[in-house]
PDB file of N, CA and C in Angstrom:
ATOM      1  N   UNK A   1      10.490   1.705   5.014  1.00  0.00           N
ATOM      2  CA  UNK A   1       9.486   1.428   3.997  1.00  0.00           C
ATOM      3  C   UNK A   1       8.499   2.571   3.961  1.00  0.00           C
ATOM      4  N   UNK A   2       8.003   3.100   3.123  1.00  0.00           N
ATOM      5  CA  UNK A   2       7.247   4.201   2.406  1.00  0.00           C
ATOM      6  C   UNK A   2       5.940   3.442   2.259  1.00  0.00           C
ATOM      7  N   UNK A   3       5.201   3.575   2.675  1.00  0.00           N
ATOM      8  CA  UNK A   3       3.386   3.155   1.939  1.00  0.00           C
ATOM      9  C   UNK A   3       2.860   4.541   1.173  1.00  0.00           C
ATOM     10  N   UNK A   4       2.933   4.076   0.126  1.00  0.00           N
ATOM     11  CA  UNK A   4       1.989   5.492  -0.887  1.00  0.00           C
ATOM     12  C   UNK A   4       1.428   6.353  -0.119  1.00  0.00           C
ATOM     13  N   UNK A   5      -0.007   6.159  -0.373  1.00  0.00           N
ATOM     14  CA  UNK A   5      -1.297   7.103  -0.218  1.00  0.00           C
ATOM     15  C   UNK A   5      -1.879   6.713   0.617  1.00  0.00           C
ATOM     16  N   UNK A   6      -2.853   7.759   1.476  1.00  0.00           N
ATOM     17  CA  UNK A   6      -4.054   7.102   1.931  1.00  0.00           C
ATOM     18  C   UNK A   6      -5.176   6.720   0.842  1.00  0.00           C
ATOM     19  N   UNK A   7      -6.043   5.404   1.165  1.00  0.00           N
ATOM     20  CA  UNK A   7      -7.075   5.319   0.633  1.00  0.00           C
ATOM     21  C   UNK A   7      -8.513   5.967   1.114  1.00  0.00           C
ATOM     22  N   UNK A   8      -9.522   5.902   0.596  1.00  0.00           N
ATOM     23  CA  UNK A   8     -10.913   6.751   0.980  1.00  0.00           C
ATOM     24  C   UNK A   8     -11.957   5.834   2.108  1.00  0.00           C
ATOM     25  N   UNK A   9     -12.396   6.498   2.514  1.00  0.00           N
ATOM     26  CA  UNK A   9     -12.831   5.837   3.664  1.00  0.00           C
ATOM     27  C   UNK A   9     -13.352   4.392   3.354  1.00  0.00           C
ATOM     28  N   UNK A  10     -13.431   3.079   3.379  1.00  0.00           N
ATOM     29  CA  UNK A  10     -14.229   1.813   3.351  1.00  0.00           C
ATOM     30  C   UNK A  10     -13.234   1.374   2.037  1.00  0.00           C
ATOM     31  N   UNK A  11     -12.724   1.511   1.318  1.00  0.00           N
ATOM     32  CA  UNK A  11     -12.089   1.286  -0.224  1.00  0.00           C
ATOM     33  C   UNK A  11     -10.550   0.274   0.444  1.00  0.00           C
ATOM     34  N   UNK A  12     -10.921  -1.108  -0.222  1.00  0.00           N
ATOM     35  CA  UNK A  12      -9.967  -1.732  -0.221  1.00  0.00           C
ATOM     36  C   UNK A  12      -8.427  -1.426  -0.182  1.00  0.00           C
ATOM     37  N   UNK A  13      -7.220  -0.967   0.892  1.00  0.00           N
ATOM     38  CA  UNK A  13      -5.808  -1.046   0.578  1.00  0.00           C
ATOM     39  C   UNK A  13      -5.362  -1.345   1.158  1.00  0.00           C
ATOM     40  N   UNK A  14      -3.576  -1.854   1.713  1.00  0.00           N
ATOM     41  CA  UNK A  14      -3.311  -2.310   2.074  1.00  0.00           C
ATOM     42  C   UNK A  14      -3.048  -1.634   3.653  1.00  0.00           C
ATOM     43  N   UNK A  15      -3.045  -3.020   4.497  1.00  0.00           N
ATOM     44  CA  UNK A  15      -3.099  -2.190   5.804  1.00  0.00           C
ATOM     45  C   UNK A  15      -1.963  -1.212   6.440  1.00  0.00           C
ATOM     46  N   UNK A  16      -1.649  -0.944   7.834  1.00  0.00           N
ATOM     47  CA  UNK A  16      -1.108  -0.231   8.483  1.00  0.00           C
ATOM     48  C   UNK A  16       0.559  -0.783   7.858  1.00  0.00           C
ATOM     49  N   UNK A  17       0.519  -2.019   8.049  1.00  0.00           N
ATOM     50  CA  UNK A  17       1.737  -2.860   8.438  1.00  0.00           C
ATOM     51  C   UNK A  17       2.109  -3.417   7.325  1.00  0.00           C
ATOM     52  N   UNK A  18       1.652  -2.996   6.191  1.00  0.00           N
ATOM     53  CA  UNK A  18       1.683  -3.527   4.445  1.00  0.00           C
ATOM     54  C   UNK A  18       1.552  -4.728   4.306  1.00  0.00           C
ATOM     55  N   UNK A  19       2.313  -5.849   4.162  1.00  0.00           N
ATOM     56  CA  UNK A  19       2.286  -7.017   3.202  1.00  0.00           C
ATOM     57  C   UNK A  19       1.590  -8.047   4.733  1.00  0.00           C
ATOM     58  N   UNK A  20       0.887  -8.749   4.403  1.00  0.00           N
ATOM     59  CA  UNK A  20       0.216  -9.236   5.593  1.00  0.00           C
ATOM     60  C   UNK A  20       0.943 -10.791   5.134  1.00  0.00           C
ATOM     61  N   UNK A  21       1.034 -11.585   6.803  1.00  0.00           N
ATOM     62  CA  UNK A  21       1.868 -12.681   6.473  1.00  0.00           C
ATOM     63  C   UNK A  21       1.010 -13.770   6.024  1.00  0.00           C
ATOM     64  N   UNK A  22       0.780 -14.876   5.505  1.00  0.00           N
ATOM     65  CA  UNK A  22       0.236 -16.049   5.617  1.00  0.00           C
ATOM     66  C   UNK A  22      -0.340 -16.405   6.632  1.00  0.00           C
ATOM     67  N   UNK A  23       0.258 -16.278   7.818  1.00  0.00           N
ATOM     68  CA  UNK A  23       0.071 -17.035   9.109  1.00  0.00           C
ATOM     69  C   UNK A  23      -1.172 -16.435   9.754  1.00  0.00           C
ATOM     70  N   UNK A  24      -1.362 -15.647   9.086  1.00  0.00           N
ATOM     71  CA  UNK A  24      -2.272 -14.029  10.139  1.00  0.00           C
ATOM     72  C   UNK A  24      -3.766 -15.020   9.944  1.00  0.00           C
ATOM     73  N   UNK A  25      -4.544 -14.766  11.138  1.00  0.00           N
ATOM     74  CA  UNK A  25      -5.680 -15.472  11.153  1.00  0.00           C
ATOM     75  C   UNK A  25      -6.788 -14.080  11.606  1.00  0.00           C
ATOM     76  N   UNK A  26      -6.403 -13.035  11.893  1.00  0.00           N
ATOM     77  CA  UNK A  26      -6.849 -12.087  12.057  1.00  0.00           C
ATOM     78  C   UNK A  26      -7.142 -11.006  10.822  1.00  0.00           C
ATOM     79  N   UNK A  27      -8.819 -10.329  10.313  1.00  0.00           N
ATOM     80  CA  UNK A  27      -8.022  -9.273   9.304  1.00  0.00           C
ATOM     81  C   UNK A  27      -7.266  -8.293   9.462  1.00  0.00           C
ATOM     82  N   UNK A  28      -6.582  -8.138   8.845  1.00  0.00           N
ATOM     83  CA  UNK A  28      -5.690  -6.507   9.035  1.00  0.00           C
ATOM     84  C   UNK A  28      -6.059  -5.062   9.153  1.00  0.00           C
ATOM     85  N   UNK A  29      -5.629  -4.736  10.312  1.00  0.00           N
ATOM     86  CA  UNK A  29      -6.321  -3.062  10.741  1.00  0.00           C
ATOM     87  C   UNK A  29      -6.695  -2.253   9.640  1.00  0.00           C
ATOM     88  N   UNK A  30      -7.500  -1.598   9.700  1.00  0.00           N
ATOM     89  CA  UNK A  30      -7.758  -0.340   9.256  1.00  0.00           C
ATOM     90  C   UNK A  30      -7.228  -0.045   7.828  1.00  0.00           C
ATOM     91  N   UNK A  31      -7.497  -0.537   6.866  1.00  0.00           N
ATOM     92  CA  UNK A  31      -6.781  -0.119   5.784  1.00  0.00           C
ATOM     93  C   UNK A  31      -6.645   1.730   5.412  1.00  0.00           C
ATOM     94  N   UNK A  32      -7.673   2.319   5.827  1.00  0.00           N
ATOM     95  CA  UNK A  32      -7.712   3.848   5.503  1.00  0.00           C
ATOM     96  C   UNK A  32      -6.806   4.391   6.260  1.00  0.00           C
ATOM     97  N   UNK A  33      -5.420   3.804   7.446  1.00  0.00           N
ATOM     98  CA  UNK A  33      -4.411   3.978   7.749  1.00  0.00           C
ATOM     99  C   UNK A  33      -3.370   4.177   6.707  1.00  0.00           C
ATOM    100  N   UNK A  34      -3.503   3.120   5.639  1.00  0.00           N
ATOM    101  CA  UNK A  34      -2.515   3.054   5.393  1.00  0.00           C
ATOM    102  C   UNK A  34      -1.931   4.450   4.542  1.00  0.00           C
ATOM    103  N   UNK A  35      -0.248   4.649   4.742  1.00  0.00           N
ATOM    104  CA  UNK A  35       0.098   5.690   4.116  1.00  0.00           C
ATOM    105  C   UNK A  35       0.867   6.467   5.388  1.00  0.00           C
ATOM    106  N   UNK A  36       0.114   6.318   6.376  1.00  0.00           N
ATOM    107  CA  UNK A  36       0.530   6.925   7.757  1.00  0.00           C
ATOM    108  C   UNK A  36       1.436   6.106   8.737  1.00  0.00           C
ATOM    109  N   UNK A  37       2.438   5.176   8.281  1.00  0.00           N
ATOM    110  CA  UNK A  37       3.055   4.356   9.112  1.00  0.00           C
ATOM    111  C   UNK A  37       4.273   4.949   9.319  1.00  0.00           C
ATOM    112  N   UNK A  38       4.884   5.846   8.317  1.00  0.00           N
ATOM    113  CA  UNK A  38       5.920   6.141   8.783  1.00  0.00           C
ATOM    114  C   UNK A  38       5.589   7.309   9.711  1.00  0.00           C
ATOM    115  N   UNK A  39       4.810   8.274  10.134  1.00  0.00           N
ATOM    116  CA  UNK A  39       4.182   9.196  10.879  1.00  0.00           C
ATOM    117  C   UNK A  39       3.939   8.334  12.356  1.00  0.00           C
ATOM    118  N   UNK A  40       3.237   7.725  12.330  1.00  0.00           N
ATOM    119  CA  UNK A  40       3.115   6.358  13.648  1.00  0.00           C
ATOM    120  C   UNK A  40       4.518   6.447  14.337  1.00  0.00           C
ATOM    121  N   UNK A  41       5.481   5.647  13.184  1.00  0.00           N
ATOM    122  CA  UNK A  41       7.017   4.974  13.937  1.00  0.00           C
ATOM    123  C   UNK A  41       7.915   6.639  14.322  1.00  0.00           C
ATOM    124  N   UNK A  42       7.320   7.200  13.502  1.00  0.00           N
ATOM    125  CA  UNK A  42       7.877   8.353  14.143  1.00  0.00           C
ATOM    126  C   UNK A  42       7.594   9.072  15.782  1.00  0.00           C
ATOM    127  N   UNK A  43       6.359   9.075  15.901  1.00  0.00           N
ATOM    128  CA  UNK A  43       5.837   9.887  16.898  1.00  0.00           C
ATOM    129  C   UNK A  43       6.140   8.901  17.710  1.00  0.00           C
ATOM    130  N   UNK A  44       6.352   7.539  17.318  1.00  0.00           N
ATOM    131  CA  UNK A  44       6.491   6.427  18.683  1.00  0.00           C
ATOM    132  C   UNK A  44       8.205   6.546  19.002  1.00  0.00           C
ATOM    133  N   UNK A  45       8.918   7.217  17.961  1.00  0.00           N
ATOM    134  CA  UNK A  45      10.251   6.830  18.444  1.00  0.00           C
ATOM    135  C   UNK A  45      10.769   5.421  17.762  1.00  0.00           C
ATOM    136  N   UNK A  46       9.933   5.091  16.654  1.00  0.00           N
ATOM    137  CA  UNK A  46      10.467   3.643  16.400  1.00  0.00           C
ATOM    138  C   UNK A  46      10.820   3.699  14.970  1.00  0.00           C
ATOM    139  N   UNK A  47      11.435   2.248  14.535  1.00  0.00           N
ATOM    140  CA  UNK A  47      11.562   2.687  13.212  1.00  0.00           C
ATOM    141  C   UNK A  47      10.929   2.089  12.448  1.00  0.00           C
ATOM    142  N   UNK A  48      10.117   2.064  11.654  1.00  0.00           N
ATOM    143  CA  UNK A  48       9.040   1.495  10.616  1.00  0.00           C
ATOM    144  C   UNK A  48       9.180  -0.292  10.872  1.00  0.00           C
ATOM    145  N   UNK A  49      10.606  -0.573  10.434  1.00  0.00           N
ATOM    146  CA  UNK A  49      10.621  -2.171  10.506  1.00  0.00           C
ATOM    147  C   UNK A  49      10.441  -2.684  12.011  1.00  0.00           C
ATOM    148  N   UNK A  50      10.704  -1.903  12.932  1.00  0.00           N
ATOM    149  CA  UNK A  50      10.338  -2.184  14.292  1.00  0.00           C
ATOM    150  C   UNK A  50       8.513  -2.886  14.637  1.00  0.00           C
ATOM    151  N   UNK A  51       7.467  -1.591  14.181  1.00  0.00           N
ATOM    152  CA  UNK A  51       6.423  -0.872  14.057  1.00  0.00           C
ATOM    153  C   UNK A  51       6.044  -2.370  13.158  1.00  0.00           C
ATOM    154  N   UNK A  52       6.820  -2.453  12.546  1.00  0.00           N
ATOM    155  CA  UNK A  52       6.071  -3.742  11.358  1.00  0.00           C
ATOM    156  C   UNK A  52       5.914  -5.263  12.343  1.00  0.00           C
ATOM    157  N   UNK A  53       7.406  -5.245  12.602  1.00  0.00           N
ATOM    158  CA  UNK A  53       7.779  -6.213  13.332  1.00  0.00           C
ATOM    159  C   UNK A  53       6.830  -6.677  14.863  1.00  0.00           C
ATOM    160  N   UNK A  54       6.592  -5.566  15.439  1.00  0.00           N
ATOM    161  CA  UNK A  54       5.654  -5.576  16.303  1.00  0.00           C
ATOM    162  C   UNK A  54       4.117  -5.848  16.405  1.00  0.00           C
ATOM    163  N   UNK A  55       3.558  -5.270  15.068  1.00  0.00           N
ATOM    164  CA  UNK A  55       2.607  -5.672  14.881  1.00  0.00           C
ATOM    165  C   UNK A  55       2.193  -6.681  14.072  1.00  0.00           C
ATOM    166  N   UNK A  56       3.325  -7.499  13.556  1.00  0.00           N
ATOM    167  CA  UNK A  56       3.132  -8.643  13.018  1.00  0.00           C
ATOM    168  C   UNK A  56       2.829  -9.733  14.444  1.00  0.00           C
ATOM    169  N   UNK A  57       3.866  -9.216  15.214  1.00  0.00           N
ATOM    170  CA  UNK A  57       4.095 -10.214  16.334  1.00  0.00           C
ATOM    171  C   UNK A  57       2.191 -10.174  17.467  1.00  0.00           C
ATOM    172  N   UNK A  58       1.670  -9.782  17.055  1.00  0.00           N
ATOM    173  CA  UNK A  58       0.324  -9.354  17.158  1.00  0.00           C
ATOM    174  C   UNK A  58       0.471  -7.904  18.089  1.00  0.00           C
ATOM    175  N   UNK A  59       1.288  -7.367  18.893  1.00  0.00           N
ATOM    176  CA  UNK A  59       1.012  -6.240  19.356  1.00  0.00           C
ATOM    177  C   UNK A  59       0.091  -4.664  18.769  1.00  0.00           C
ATOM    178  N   UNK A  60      -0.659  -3.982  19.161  1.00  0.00           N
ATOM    179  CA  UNK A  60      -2.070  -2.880  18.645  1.00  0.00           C
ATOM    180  C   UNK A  60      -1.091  -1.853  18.314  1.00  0.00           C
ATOM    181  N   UNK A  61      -1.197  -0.854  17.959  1.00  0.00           N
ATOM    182  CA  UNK A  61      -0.718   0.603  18.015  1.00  0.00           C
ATOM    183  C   UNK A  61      -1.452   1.021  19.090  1.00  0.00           C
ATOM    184  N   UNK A  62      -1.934   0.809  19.808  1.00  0.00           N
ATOM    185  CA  UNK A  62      -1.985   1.144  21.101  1.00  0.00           C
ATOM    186  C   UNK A  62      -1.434   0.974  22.031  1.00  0.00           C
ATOM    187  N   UNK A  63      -0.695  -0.524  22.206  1.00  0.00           N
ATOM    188  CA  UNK A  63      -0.441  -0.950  23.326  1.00  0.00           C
ATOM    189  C   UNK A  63       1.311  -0.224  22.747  1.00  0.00           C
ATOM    190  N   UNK A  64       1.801  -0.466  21.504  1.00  0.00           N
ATOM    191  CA  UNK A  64       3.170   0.068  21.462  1.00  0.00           C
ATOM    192  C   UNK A  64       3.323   1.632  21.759  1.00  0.00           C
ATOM    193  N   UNK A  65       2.158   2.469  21.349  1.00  0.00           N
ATOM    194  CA  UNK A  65       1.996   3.973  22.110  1.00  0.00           C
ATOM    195  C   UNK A  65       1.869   4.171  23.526  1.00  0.00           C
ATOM    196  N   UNK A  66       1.770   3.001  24.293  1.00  0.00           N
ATOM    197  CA  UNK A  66       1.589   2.930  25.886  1.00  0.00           C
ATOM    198  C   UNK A  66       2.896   2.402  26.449  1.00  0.00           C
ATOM    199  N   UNK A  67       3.766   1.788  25.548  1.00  0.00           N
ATOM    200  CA  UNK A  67       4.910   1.019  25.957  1.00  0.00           C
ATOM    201  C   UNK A  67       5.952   2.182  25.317  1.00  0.00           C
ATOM    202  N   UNK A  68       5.939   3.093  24.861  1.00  0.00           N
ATOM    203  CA  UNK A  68       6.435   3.979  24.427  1.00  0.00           C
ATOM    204  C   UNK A  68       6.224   5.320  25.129  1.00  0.00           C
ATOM    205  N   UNK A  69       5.378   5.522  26.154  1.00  0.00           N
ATOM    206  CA  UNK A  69       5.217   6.675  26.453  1.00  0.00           C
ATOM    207  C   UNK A  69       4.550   7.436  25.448  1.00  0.00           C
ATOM    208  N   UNK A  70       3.478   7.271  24.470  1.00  0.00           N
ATOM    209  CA  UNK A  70       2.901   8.245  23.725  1.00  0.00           C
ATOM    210  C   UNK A  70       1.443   8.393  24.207  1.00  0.00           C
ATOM    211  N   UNK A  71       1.553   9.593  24.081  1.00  0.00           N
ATOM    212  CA  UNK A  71      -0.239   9.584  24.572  1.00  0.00           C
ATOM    213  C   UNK A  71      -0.872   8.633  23.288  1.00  0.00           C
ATOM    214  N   UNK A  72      -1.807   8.320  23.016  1.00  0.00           N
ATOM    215  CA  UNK A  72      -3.002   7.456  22.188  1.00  0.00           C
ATOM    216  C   UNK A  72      -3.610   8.578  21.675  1.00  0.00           C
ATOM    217  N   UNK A  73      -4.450   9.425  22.707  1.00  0.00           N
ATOM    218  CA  UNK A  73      -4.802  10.539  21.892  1.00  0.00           C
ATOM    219  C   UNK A  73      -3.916  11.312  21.104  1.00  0.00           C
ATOM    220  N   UNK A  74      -2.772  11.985  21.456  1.00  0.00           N
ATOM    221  CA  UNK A  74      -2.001  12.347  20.244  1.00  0.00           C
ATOM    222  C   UNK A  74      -1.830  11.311  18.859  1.00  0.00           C
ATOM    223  N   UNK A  75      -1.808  10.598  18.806  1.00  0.00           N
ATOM    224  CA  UNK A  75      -0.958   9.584  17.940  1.00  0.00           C
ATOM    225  C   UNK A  75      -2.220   9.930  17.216  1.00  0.00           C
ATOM    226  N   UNK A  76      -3.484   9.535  17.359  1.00  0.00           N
ATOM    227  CA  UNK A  76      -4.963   9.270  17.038  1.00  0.00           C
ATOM    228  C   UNK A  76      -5.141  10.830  16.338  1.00  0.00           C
ATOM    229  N   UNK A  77      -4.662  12.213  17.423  1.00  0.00           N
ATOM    230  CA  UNK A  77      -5.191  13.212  16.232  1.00  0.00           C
ATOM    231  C   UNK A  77      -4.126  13.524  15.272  1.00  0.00           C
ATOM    232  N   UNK A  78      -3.161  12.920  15.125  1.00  0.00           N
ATOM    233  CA  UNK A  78      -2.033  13.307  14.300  1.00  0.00           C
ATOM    234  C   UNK A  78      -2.121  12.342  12.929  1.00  0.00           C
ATOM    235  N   UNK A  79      -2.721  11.151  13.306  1.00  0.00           N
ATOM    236  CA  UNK A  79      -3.231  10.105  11.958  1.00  0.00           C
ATOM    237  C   UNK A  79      -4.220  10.436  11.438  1.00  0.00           C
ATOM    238  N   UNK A  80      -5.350  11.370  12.150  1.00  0.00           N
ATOM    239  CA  UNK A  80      -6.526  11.333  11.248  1.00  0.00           C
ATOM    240  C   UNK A  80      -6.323  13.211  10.614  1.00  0.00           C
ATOM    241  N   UNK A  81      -5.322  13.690  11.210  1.00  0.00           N
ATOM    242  CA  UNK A  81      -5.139  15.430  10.247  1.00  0.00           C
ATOM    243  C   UNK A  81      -4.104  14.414   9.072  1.00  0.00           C
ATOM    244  N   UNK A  82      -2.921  13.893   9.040  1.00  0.00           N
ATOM    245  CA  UNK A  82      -2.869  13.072   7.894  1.00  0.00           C
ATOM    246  C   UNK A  82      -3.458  12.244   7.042  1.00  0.00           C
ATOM    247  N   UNK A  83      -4.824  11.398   7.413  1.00  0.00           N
ATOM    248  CA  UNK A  83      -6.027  11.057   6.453  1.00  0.00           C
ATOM    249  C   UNK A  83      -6.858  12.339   6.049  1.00  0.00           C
ATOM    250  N   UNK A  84      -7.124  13.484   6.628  1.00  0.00           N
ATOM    251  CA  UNK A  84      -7.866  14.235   6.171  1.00  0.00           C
ATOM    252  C   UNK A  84      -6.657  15.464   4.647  1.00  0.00           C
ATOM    253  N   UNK A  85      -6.006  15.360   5.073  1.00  0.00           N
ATOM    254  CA  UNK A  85      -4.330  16.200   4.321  1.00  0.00           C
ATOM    255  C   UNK A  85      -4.324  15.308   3.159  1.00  0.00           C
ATOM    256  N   UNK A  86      -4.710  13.825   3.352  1.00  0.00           N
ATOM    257  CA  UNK A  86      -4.637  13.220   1.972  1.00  0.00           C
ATOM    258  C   UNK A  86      -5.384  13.148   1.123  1.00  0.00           C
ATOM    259  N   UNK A  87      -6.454  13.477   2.013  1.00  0.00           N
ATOM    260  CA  UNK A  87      -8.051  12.848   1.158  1.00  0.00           C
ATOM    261  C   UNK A  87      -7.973  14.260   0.391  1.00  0.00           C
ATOM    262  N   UNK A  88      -7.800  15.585   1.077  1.00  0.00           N
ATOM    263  CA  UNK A  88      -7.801  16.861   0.312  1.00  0.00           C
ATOM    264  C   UNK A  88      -6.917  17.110  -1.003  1.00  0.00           C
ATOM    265  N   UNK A  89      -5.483  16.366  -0.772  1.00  0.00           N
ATOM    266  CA  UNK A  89      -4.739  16.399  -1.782  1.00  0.00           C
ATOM    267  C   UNK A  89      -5.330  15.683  -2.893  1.00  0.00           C
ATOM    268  N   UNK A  90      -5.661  14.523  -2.910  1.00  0.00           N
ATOM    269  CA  UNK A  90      -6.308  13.849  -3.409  1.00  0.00           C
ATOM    270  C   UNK A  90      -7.917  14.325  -4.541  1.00  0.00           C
ATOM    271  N   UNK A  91      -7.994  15.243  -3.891  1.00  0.00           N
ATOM    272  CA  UNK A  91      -9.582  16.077  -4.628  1.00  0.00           C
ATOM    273  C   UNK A  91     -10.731  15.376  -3.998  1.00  0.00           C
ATOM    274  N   UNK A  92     -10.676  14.639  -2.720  1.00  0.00           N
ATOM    275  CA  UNK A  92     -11.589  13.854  -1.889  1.00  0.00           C
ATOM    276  C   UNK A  92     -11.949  15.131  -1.062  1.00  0.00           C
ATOM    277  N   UNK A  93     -13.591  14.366  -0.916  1.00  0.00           N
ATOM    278  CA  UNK A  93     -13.914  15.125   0.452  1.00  0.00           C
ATOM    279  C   UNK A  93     -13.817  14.970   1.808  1.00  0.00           C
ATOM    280  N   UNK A  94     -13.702  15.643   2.574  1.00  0.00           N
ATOM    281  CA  UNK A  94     -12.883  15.555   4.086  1.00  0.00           C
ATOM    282  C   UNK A  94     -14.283  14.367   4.664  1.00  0.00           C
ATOM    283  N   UNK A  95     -13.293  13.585   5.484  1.00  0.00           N
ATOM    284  CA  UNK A  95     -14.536  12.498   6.041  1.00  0.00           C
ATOM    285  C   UNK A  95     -14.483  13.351   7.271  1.00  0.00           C
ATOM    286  N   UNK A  96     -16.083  12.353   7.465  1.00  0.00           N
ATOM    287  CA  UNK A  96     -16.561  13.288   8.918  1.00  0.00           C
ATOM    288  C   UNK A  96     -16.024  12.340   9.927  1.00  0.00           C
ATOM    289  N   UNK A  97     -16.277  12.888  10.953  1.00  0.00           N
ATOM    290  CA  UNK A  97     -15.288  12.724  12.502  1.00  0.00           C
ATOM    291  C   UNK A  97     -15.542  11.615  12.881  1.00  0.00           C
ATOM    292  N   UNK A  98     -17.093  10.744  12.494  1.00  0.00           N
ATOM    293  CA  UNK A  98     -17.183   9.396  13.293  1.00  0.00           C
ATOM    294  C   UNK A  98     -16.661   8.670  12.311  1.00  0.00           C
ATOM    295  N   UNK A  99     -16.334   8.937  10.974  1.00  0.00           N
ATOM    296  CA  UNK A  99     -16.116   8.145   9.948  1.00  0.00           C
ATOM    297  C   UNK A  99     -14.331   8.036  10.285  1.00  0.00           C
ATOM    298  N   UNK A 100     -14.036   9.120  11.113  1.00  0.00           N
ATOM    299  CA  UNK A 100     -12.469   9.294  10.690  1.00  0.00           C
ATOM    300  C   UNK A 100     -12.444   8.172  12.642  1.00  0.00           C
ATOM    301  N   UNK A 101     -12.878   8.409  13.579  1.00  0.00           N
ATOM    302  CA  UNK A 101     -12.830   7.988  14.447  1.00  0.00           C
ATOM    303  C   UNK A 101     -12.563   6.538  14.591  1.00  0.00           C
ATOM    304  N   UNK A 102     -14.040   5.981  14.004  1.00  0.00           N
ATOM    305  CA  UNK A 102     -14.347   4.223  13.331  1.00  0.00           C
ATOM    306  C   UNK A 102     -12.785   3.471  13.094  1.00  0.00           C
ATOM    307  N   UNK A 103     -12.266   3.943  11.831  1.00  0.00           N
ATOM    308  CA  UNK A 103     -11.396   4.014  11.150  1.00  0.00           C
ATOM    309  C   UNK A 103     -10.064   3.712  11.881  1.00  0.00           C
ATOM    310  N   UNK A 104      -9.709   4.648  12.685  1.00  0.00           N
ATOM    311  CA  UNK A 104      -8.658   4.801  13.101  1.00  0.00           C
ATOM    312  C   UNK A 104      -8.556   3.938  14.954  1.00  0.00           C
ATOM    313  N   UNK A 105      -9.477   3.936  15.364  1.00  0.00           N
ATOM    314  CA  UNK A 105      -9.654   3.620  16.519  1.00  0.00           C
ATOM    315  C   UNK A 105      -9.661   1.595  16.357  1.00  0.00           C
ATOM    316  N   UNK A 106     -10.525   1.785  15.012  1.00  0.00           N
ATOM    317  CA  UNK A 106     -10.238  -0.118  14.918  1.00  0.00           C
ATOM    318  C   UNK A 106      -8.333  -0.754  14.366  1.00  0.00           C
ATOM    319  N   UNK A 107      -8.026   0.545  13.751  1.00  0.00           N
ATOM    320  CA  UNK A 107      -6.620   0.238  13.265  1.00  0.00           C
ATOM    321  C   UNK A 107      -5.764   0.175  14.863  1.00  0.00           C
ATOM    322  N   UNK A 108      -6.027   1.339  15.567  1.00  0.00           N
ATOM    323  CA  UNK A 108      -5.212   1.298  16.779  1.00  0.00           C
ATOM    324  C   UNK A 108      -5.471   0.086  17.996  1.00  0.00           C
ATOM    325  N   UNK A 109      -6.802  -0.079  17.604  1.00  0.00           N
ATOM    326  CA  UNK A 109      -6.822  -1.409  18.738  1.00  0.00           C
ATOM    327  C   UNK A 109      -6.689  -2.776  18.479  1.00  0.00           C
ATOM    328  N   UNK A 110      -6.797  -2.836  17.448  1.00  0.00           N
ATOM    329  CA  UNK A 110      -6.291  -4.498  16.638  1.00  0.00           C
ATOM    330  C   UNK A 110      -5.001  -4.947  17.144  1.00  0.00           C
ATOM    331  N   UNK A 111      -5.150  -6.194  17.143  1.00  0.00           N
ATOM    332  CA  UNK A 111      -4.173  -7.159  17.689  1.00  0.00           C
ATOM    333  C   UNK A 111      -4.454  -8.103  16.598  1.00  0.00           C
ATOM    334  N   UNK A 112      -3.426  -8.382  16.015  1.00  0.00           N
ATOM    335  CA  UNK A 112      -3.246  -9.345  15.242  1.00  0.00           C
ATOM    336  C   UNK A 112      -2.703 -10.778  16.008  1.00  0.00           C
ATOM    337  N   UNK A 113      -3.368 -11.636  15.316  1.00  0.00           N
ATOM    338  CA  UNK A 113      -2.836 -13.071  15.961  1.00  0.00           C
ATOM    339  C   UNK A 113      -1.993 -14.188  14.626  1.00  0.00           C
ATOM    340  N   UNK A 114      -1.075 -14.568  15.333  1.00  0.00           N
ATOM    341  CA  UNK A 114      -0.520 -15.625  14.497  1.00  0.00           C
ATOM    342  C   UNK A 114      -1.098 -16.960  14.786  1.00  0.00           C
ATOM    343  N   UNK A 115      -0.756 -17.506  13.565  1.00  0.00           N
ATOM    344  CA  UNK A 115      -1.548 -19.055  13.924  1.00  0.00           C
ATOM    345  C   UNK A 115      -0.190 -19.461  14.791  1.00  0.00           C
ATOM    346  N   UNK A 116      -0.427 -20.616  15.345  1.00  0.00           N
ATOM    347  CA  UNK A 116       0.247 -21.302  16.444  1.00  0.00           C
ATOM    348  C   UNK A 116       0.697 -22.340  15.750  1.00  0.00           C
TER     349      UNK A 116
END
């Protein structure tokens, strides 16, 4: 699965993990992720529906970058030079570092929960 674009920093889109289930009682990470999932399942070694699958099941992009052997910090500067690559393509201006930090650090540590 392909997710478009990134969106601009705070601007409503859809999250990391696209179509969010019913069941989810949690909000969904980081929307200014989205766009960068197939970049994620890559650097993790996984394959997008995996990456989906996992974080539906509530697991972070953190904890699957730790169960994967990926550093966190890599993963983290490789998502936010792809939010900044988009925002430029885009005719946006480059967000600044705590804005890109915020952002990406709440997408990577979220745990989604299913209702029971």
């Amino acid at each position: 699965m392909s997710i478009s674009s990134l969106g601009a920093a705070g601007q409503g889109v859809s999250a990391v993990s696209a179509a969010t289930p019913t069941t989810m009682t949690s909000p969904a990470p980081a929307p200014a992720l989205n766009g960068t999932l197939n970049g994620i399942a890559q650097q993790l070694g996984m394959s997008v529906p995996t990456v989906q699958s996992a974080l539906k099941r509530g697991s972070s992009i953190t904890e699957l970058a730790s169960q994967q052997g990926v550093s966190r910090d890599a993963l983290v500067s490789q998502v936010q030079t792809q939010i900044q690559q988009a925002r430029q393509a885009d005719g946006q201006p480059a967000a600044d570092q705590s804005t890109l930090d915020r952002m990406v650090n709440r997408a990577f540590d979220a745990q989604r929960r299913t209702a029971s």
